[in-house]
Protein backbone atom coordinates (compact mmCIF):
# COMPACT_ATOMS: atom_id res chain seq x y z
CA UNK A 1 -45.83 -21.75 35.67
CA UNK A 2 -46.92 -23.69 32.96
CA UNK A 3 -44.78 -24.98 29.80
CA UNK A 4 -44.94 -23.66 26.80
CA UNK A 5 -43.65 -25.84 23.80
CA UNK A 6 -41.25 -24.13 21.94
CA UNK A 7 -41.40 -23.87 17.97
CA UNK A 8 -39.61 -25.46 15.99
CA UNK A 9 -39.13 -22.52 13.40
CA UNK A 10 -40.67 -18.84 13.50
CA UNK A 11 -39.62 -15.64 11.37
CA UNK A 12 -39.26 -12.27 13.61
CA UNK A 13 -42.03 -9.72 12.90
CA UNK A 14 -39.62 -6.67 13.19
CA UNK A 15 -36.51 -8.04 11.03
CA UNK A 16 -38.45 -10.79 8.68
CA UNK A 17 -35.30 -13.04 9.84
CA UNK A 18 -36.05 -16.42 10.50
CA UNK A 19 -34.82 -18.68 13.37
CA UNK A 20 -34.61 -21.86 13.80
CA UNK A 21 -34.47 -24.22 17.08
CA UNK A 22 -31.37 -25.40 18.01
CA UNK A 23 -32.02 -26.75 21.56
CA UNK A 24 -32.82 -24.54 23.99
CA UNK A 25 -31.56 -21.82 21.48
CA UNK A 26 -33.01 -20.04 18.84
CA UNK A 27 -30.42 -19.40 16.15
CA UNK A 28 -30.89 -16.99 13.13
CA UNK A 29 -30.77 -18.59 9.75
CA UNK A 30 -28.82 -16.11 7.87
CA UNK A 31 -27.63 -16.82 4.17
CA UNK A 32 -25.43 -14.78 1.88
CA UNK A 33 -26.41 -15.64 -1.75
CA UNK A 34 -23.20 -17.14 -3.65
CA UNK A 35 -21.81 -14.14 -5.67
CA UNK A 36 -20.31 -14.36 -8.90
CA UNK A 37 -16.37 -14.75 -9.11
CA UNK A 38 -14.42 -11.85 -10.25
CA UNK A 39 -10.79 -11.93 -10.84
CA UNK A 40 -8.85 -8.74 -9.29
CA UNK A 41 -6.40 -6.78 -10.61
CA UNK A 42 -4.13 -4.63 -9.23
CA UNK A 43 -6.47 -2.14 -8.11
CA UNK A 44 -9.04 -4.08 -7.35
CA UNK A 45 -6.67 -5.70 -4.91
CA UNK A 46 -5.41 -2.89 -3.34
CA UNK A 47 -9.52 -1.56 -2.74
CA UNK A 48 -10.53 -4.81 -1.19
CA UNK A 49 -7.33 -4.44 1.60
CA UNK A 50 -8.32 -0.37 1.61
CA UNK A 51 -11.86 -1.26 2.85
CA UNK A 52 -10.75 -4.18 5.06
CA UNK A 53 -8.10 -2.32 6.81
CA UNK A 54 -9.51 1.19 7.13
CA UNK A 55 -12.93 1.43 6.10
CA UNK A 56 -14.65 -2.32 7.59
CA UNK A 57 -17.90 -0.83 8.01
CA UNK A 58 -18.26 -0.36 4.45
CA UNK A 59 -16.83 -3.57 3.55
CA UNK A 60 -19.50 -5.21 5.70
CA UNK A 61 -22.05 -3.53 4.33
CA UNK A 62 -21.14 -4.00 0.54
CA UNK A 63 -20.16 -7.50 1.77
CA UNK A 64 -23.70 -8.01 2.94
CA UNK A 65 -25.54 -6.28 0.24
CA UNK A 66 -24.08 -8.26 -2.22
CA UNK A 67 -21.91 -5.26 -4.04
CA UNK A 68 -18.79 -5.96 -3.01
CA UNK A 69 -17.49 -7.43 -5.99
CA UNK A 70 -19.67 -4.87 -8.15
CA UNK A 71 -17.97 -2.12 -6.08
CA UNK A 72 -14.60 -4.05 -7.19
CA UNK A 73 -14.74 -3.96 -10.47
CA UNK A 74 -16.06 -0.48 -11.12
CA UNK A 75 -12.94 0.81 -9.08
CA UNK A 76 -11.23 -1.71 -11.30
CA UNK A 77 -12.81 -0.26 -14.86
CA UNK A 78 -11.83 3.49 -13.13
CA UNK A 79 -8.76 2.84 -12.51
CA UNK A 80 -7.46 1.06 -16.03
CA UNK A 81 -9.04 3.89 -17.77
CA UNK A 82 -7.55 6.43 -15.66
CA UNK A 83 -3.78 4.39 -16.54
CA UNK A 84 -4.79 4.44 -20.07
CA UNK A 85 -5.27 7.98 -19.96
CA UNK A 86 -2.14 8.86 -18.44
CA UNK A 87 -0.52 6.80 -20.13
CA UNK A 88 -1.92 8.71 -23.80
CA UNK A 89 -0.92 11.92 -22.70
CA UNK A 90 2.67 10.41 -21.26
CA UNK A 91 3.06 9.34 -24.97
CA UNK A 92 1.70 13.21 -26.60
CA UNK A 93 3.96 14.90 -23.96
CA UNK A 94 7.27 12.95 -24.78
CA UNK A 95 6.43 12.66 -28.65
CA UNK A 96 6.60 8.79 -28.79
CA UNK A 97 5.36 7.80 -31.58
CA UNK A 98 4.24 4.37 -33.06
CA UNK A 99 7.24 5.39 -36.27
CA UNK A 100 9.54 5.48 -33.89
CA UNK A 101 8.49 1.97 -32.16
CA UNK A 102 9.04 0.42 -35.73
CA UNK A 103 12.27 2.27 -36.00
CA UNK A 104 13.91 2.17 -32.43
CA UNK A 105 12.36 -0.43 -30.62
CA UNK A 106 14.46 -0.75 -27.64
CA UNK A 107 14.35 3.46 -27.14
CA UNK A 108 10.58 3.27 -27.54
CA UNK A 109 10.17 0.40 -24.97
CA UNK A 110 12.79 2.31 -22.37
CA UNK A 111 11.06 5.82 -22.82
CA UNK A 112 7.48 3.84 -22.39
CA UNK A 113 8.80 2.30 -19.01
CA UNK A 114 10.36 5.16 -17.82
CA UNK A 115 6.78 6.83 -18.24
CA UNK A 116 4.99 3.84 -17.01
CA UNK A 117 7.08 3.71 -13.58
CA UNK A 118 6.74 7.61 -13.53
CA UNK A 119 11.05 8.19 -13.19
């Protein structure tokens, strides 16, 4: 049988990954580009341990992709707005006004944790 010399480097026709020599092994030179860093709130939080607990194939793949942290903070910008929201109509609903902050700040600041909490 005769030798064949083995490459030092060659890229995969079907994948377009390229290996490199490592020995006797070929080993796949795989690189995840550096992503920018984001920092979590809450909800953004409570996604990332949703998708790493319960839904890992779709963390790997916006993991791989490179969308994870885009992913993040559009559940992030959802979720504020969404508060916000609820939050307004909270206020309309129990006729808090911003007169009655100046006037009675300590019942305006209970009433607006009592909504906040949901109680």
């Amino acid at each position: 049988m005769k030798d064949k010399e083995l490459k030092e480097r060659f890229i995969d026709e079907k994948t377009g990954i390229e290996y490199i020599r490592n020995g006797d092994y070929y080993m796949p030179k795989l690189v995840i580009e550096p992503q920018r860093k984001i920092i979590l709130n809450r909800y953004g939080r409570l996604r990332l341990e949703y998708l790493k607990k319960h839904k890992k194939a779709e963390y790997t793949i916006l993991f791989m992709d490179n969308k994870l942290n885009e992913h993040l903070e559009e559940i992030q910008e959802t979720a504020k707005k969404r508060v916000e929201e609820i939050i307004k109509s909270l206020k309309e609903q129990s006729n808090l006004t911003e007169e009655m902050k100046n006037t009675d700040q300590l019942y305006w600041v209970g009433m607006m944790n009592v909504r906040q909490l949901g109680v």
